[in-house]
C-alpha atoms as a PDB file:
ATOM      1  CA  UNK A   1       0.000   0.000   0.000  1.00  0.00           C
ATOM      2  CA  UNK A   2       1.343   2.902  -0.759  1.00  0.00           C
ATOM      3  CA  UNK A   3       1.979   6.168   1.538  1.00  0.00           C
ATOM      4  CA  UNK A   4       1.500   9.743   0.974  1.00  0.00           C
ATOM      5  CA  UNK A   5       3.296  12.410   2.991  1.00  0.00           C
ATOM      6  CA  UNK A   6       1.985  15.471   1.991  1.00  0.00           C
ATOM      7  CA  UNK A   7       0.353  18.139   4.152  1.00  0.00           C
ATOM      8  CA  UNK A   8      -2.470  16.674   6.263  1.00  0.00           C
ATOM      9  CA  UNK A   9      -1.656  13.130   5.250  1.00  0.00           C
ATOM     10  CA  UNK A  10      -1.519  10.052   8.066  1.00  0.00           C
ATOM     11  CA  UNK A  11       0.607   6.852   7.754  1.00  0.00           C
ATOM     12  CA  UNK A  12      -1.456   3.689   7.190  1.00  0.00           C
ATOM     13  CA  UNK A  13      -1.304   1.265  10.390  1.00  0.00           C
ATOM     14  CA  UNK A  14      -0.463  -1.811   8.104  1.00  0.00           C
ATOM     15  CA  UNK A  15       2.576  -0.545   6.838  1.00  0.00           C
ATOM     16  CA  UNK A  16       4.443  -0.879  10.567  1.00  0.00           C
ATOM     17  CA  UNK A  17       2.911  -4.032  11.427  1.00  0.00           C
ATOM     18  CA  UNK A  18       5.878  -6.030  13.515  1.00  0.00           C
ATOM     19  CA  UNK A  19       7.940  -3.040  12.787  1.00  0.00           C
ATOM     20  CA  UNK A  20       8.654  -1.172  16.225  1.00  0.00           C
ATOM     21  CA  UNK A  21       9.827   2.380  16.586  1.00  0.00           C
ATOM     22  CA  UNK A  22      10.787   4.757  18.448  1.00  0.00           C
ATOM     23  CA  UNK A  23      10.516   8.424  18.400  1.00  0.00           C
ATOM     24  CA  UNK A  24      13.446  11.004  19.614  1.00  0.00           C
ATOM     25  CA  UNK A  25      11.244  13.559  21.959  1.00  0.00           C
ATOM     26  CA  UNK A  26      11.932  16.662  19.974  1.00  0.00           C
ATOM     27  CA  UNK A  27      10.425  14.232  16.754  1.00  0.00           C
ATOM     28  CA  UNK A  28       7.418  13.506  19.359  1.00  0.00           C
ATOM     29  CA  UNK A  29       6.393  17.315  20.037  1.00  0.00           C
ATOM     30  CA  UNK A  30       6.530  18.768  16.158  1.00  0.00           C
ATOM     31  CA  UNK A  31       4.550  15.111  14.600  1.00  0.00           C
ATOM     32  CA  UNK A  32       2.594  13.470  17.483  1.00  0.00           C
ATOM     33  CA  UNK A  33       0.497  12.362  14.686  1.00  0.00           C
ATOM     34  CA  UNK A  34       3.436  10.220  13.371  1.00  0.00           C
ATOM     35  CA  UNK A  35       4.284   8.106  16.740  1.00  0.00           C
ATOM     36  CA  UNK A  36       4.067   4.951  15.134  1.00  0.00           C
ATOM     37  CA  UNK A  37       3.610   1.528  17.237  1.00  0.00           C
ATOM     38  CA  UNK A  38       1.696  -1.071  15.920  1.00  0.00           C
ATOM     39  CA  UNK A  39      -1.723   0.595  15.729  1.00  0.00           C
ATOM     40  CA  UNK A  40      -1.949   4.589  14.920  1.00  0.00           C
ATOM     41  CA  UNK A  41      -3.029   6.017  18.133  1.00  0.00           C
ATOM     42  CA  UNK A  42      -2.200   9.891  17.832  1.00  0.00           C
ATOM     43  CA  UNK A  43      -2.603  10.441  22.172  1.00  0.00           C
ATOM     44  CA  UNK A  44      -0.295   7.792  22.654  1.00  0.00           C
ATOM     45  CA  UNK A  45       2.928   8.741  23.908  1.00  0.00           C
ATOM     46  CA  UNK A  46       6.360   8.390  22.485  1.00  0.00           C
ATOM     47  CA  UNK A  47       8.307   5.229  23.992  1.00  0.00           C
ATOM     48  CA  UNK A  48      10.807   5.715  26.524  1.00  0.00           C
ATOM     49  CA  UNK A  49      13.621   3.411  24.477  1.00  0.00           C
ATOM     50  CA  UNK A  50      16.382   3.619  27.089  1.00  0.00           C
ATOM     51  CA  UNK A  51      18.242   0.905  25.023  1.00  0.00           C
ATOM     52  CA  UNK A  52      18.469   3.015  21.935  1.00  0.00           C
ATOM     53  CA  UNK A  53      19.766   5.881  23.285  1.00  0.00           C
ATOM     54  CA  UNK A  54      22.241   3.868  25.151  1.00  0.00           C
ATOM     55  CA  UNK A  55      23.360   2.294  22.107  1.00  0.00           C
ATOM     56  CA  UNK A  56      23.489   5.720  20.300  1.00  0.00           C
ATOM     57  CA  UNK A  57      25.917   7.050  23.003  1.00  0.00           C
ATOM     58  CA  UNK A  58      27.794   4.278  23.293  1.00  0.00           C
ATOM     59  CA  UNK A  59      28.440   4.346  19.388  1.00  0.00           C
ATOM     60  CA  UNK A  60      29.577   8.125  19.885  1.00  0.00           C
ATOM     61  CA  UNK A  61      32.180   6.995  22.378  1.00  0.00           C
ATOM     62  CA  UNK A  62      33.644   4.779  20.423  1.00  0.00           C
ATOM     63  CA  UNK A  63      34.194   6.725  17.428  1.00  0.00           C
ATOM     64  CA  UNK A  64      35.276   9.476  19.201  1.00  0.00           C
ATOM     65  CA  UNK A  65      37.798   7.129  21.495  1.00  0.00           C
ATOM     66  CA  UNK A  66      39.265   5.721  17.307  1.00  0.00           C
ATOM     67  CA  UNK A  67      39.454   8.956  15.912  1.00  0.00           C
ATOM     68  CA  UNK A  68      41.340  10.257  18.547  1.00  0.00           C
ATOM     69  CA  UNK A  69      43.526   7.473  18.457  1.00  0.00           C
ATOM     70  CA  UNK A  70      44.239   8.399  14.771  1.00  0.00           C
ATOM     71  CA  UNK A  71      45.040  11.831  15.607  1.00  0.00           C
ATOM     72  CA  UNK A  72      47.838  10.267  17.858  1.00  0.00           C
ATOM     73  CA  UNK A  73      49.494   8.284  14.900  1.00  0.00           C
ATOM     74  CA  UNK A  74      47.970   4.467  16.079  1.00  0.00           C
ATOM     75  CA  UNK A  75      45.592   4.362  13.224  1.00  0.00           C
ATOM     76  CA  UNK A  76      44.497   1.083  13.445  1.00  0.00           C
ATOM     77  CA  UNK A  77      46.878  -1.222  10.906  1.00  0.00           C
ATOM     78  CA  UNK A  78      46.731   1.954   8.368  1.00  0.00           C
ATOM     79  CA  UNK A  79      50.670   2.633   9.225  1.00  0.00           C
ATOM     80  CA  UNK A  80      51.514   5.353  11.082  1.00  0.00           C
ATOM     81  CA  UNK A  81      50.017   8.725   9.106  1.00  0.00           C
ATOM     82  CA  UNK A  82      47.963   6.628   6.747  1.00  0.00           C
ATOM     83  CA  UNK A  83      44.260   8.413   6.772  1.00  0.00           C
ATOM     84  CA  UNK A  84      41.379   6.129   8.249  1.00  0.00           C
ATOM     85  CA  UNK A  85      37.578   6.129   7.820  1.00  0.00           C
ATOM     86  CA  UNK A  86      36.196   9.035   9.632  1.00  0.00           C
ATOM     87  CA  UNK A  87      39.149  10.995   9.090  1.00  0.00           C
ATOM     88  CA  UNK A  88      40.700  13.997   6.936  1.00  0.00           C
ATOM     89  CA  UNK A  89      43.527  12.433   5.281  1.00  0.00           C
ATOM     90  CA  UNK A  90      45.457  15.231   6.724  1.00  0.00           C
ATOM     91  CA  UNK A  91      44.848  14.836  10.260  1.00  0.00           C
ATOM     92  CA  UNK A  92      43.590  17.779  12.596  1.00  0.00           C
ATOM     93  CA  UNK A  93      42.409  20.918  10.993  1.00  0.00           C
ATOM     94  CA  UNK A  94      45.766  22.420  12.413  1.00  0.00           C
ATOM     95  CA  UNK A  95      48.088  19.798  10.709  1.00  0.00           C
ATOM     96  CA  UNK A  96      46.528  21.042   6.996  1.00  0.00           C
ATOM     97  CA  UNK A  97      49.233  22.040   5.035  1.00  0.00           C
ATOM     98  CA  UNK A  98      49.259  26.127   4.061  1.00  0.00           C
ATOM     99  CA  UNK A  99      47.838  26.453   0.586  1.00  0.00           C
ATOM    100  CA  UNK A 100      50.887  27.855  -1.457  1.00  0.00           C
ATOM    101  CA  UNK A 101      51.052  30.372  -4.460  1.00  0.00           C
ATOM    102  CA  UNK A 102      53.572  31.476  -7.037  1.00  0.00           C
ATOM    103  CA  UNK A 103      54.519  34.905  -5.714  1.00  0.00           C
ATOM    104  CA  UNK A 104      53.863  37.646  -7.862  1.00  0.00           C
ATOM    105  CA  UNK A 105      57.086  37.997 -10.453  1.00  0.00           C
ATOM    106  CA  UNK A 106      58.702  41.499 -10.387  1.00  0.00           C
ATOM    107  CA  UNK A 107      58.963  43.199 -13.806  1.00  0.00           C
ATOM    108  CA  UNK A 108      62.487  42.808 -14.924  1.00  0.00           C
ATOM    109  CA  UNK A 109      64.175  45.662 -16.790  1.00  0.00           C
ATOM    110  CA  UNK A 110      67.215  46.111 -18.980  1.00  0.00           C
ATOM    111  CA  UNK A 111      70.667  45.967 -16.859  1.00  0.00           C
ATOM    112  CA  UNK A 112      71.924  49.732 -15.736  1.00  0.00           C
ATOM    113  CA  UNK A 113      67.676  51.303 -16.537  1.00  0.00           C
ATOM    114  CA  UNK A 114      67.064  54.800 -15.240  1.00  0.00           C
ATOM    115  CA  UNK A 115      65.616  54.742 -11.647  1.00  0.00           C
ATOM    116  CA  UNK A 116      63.038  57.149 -12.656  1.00  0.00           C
ATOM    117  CA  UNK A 117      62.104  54.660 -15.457  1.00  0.00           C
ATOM    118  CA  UNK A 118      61.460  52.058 -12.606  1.00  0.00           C
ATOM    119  CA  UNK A 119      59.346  54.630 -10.244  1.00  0.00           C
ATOM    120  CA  UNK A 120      57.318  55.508 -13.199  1.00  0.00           C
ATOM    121  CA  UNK A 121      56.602  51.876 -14.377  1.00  0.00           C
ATOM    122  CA  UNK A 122      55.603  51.017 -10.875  1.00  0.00           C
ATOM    123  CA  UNK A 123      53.025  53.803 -10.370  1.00  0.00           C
ATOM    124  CA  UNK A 124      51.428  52.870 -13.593  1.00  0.00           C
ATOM    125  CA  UNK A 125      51.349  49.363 -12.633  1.00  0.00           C
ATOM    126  CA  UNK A 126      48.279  50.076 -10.169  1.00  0.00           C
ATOM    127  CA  UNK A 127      46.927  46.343  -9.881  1.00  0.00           C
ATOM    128  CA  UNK A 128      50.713  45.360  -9.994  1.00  0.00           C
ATOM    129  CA  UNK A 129      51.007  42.484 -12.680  1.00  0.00           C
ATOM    130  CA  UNK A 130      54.001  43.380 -14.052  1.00  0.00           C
ATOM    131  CA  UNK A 131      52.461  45.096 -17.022  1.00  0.00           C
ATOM    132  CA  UNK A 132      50.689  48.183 -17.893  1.00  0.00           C
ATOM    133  CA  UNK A 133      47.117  48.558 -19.660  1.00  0.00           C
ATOM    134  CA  UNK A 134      46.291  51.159 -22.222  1.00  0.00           C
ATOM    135  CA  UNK A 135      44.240  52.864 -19.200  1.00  0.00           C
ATOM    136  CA  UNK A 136      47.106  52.740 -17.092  1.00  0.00           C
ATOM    137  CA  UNK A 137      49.301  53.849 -19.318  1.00  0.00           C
ATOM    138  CA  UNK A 138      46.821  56.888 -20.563  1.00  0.00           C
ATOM    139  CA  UNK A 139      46.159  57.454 -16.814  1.00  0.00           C
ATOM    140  CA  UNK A 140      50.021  57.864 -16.230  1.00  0.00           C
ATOM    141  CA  UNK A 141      50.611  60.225 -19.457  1.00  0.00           C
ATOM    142  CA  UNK A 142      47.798  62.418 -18.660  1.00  0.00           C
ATOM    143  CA  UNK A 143      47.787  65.766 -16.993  1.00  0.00           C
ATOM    144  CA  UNK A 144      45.434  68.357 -16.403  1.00  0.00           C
ATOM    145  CA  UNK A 145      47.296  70.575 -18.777  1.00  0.00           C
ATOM    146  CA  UNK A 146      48.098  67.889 -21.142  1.00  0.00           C
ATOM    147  CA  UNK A 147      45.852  65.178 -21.583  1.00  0.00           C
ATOM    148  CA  UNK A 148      46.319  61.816 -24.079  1.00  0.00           C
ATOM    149  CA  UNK A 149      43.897  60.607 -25.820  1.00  0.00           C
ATOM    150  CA  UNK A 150      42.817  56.587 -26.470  1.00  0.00           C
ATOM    151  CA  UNK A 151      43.904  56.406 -29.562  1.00  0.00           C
ATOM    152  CA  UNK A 152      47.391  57.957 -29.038  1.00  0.00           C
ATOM    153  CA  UNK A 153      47.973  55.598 -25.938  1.00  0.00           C
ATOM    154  CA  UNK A 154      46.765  52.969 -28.562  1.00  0.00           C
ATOM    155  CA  UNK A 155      49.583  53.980 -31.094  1.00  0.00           C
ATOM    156  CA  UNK A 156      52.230  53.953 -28.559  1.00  0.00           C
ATOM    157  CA  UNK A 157      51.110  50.117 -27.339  1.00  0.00           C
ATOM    158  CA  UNK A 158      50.878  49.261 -31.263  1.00  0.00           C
ATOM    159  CA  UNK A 159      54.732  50.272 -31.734  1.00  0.00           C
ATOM    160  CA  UNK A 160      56.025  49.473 -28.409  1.00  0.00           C
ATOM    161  CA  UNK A 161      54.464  46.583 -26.702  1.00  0.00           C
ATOM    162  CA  UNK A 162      56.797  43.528 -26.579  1.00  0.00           C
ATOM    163  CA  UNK A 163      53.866  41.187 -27.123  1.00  0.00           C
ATOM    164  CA  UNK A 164      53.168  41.561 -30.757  1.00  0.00           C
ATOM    165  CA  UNK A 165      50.105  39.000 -30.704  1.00  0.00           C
ATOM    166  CA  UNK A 166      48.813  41.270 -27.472  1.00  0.00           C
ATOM    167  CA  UNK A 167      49.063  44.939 -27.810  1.00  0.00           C
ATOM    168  CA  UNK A 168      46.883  45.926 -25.474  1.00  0.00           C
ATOM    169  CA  UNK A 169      49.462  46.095 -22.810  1.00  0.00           C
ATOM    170  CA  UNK A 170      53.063  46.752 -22.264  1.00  0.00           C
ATOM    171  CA  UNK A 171      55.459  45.475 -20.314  1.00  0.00           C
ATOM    172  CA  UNK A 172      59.005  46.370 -19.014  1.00  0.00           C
ATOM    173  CA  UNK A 173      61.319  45.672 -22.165  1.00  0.00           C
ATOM    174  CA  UNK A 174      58.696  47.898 -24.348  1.00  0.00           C
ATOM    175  CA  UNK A 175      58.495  50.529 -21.649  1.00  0.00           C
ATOM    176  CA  UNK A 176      61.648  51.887 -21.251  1.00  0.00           C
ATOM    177  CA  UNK A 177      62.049  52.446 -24.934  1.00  0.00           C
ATOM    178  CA  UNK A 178      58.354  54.360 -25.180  1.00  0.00           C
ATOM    179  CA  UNK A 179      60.038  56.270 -22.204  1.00  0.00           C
ATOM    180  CA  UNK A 180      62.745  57.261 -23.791  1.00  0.00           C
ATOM    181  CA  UNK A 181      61.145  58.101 -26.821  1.00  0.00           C
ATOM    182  CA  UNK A 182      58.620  60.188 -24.998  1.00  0.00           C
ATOM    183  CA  UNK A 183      60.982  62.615 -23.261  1.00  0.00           C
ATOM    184  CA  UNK A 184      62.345  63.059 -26.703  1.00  0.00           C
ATOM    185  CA  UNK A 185      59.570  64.197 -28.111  1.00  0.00           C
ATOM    186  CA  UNK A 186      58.628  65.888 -25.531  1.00  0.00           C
ATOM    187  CA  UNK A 187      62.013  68.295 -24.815  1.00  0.00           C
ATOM    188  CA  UNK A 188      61.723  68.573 -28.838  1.00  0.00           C
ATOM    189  CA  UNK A 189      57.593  69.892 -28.725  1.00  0.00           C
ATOM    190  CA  UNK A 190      59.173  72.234 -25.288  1.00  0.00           C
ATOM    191  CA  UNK A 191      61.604  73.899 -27.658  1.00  0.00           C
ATOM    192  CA  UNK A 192      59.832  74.920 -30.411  1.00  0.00           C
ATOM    193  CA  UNK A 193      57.168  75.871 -28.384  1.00  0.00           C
ATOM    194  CA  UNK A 194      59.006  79.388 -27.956  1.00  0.00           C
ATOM    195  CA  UNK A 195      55.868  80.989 -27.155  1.00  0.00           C
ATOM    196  CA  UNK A 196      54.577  78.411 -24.793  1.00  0.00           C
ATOM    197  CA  UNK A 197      51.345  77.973 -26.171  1.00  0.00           C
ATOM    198  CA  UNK A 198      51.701  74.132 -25.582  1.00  0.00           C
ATOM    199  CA  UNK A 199      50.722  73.982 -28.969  1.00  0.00           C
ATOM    200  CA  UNK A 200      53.131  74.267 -32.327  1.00  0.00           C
ATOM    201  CA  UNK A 201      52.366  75.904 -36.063  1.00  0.00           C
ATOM    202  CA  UNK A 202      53.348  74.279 -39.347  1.00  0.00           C
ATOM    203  CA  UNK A 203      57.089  75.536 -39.739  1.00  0.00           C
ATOM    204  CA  UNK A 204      57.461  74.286 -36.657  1.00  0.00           C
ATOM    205  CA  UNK A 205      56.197  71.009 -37.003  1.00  0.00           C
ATOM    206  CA  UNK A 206      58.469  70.670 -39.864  1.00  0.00           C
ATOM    207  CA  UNK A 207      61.693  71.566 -38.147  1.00  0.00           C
ATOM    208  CA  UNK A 208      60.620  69.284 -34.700  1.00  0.00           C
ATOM    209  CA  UNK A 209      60.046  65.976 -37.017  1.00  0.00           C
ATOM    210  CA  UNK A 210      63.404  66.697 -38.757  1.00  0.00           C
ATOM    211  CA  UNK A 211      65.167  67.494 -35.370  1.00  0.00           C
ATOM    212  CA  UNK A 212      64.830  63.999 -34.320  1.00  0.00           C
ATOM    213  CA  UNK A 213      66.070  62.926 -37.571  1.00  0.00           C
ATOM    214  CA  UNK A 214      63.138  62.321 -40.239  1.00  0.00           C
ATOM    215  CA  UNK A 215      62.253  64.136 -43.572  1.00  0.00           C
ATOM    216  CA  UNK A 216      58.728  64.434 -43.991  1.00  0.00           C
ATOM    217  CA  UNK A 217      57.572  65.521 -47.437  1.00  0.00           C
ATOM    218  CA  UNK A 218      55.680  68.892 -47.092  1.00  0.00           C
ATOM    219  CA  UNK A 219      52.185  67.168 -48.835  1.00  0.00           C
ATOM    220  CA  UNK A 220      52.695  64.861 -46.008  1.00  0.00           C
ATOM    221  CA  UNK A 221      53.117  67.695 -43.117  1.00  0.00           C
ATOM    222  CA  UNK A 222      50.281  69.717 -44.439  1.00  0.00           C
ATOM    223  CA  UNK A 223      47.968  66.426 -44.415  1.00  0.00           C
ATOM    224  CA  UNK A 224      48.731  65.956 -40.506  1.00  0.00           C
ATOM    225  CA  UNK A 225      48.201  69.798 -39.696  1.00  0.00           C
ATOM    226  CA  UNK A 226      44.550  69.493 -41.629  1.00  0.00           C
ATOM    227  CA  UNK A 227      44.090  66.544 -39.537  1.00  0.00           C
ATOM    228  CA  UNK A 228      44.631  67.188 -36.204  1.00  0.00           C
ATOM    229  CA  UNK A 229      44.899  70.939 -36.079  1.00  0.00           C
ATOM    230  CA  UNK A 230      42.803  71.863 -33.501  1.00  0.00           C
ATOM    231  CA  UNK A 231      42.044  75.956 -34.825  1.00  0.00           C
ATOM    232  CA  UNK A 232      40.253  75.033 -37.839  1.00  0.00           C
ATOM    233  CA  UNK A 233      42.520  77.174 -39.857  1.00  0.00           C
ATOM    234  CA  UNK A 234      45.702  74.231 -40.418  1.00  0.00           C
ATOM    235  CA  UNK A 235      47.771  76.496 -37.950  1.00  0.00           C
ATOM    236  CA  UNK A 236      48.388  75.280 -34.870  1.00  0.00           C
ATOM    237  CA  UNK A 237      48.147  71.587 -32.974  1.00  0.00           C
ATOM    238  CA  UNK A 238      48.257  70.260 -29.182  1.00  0.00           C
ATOM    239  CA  UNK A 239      51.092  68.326 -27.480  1.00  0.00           C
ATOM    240  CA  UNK A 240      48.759  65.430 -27.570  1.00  0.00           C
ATOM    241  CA  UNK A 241      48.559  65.407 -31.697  1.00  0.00           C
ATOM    242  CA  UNK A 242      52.128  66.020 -32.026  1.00  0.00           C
ATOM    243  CA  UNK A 243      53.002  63.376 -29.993  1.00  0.00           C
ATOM    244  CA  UNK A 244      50.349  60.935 -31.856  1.00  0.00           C
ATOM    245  CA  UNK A 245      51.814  62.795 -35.251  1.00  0.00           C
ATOM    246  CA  UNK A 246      55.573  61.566 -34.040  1.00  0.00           C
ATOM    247  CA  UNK A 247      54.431  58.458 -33.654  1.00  0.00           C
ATOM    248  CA  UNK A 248      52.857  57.985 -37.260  1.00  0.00           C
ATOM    249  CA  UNK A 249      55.669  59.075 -38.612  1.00  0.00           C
ATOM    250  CA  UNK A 250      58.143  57.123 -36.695  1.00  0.00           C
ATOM    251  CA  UNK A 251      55.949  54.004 -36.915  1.00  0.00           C
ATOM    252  CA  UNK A 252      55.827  54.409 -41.007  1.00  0.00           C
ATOM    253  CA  UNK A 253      59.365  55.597 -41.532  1.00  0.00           C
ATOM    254  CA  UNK A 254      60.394  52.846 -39.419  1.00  0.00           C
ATOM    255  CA  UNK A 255      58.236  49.801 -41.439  1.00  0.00           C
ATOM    256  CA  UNK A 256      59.002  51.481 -44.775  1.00  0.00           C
ATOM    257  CA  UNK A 257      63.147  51.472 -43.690  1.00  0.00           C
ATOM    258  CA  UNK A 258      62.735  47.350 -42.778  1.00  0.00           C
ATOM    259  CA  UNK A 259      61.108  46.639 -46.412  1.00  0.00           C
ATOM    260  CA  UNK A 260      63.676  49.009 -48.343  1.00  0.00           C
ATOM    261  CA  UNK A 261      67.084  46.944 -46.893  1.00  0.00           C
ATOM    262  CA  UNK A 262      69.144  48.426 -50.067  1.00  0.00           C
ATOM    263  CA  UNK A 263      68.050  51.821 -47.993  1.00  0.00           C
ATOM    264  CA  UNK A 264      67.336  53.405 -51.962  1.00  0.00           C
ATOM    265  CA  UNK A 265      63.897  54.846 -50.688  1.00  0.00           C
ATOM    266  CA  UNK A 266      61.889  52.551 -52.447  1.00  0.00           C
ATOM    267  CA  UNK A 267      60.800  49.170 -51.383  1.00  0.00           C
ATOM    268  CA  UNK A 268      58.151  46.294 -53.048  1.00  0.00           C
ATOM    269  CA  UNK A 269      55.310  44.613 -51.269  1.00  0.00           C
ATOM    270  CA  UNK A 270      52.227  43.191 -51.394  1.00  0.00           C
ATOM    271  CA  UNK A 271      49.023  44.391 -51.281  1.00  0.00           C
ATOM    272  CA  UNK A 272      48.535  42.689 -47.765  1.00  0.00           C
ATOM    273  CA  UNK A 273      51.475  42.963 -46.488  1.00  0.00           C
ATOM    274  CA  UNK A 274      50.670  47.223 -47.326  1.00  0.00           C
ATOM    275  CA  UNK A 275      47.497  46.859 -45.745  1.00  0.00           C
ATOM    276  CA  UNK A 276      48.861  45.458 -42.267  1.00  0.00           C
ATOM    277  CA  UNK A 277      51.162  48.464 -42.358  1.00  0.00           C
ATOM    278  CA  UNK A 278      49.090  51.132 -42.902  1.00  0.00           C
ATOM    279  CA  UNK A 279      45.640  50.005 -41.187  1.00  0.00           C
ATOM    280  CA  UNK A 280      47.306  50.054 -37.660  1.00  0.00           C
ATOM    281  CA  UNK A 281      48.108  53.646 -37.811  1.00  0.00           C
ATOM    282  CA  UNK A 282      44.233  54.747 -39.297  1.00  0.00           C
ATOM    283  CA  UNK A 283      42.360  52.507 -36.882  1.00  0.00           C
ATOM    284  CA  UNK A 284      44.018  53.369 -34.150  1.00  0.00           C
END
């Protein structure tokens, strides 16, 4: 016969014919109506059972009486340390061994690199994994005066990250290079900026770019002052877009000069391999 236990529901008196139970009292005050003998009798009360409760202490005593005997290196024909049935297989909770983890590796420069290099690195670094993220690295640049913009930070990871599969951060090796170059440009943009605008005209762009040792055609110069002259009148243009202007032509002058070996100023390549030269610096 079957039995249903949901809500209201009362065991059948055949199914605990010959079967004898007994109840635990805290069992016997929340389901009175479930004191089962052999006849359902919901007034009844719950069996004493001194034997069972006996047996249930007695039962705790004795596990308690092995496992403690385990704990004190006896385990019972296991061999000394061996773990036993009823036991963590590393003792007491005090006998774990510490969980262990690689320690964090420290970014490792170039032999004899600038201090300052090293100071600068590690307040970029701000969750301190040995590299730095394009918001890191545009947090570092910025000021309130001069502030970088994403796609400039994204130039300088595109050029100088060591990672060439994973651009989007830079480490240590590719760091102190973008350093370097940076102060460059920077004391270059400082002194042509005679006025100290913090911004540079046309001639002047010309004569920086050469300064640090690259010939720009002027078509090419007047393209970058229509494109990131900030006057509207292909005049004048930031730090920020010189710096990003640098790096274009650095980055281009520096792929076309590994394609043109006989260094003749011309070179031959594909169509792709143009593409994946070019598209880097427009997508930006």
């Amino acid at each position: 016969m079957a039995a249903s236990y949901g809500h209201g529901s009362r065991p059948s008196a055949h199914m605990y014919q010959g079967q004898q139970s007994y109840w635990l009292p805290y069992q016997h005050q929340q389901q009175q109506s479930y004191n089962c003998l052999n006849s359902y009798n919901p007034r009844a009360p719950a069996p004493a059972a001194p034997e069972f409760y006996q047996t249930v202490a007695a039962a705790a005593a004795a596990a308690a009486a092995f496992n403690g005997q385990q704990q004190r290196g006896g385990g019972g024909g296991g061999g000394g340390g061996s773990s036993s049935y009823g036991q963590s297989p590393f003792g007491s909770r005090s006998a774990r061994p510490p969980q262990m983890y690689p320690p964090p590796q420290r970014p490792l420069f170039p032999p004899d690199t600038d201090p300052e290099i090293v100071t600068e690195f590690s307040r970029a670094d701000m969750n301190q994994n040995g590299t730095i993220e394009a918001a890191e690295l545009k947090w570092m640049l910025s000021s309130q005066d001069n502030p970088f913009s994403h796609r400039t930070v994204r130039l300088m990871l595109h050029l100088f990250a060591e990672n060439r599969a994973d651009t989007s951060r830079i480490g240590p090796l590719g760091f102190v290079p973008l350093w370097k170059e940076l102060k460059q440009w920077q004391s270059t943009f400082e002194e042509f900026d005679t006025d100290q605008s913090k911004s540079i005209e046309l001639k002047e762009l010309e004569e920086a770019i050469k300064s640090i040792g690259y010939c720009v055609p002027d078509p090419v110069l007047q393209l970058l002052m229509s494109k990131y002259d900030f006057t509207g009148q292909n005049r004048s243009i930031s730090y920020d877009s010189f710096i990003e202007c640098g790096l274009i032509v650095k980055g281009l002058s520096d792929k076309f000069k590994e394609l043109d070996g006989r260094d003749s100023g011309f070179a031959t390549l594909s169509y792709e391999n143009f593409m994946l030269t070019v598209l880097p610096f427009i997508v930006a």
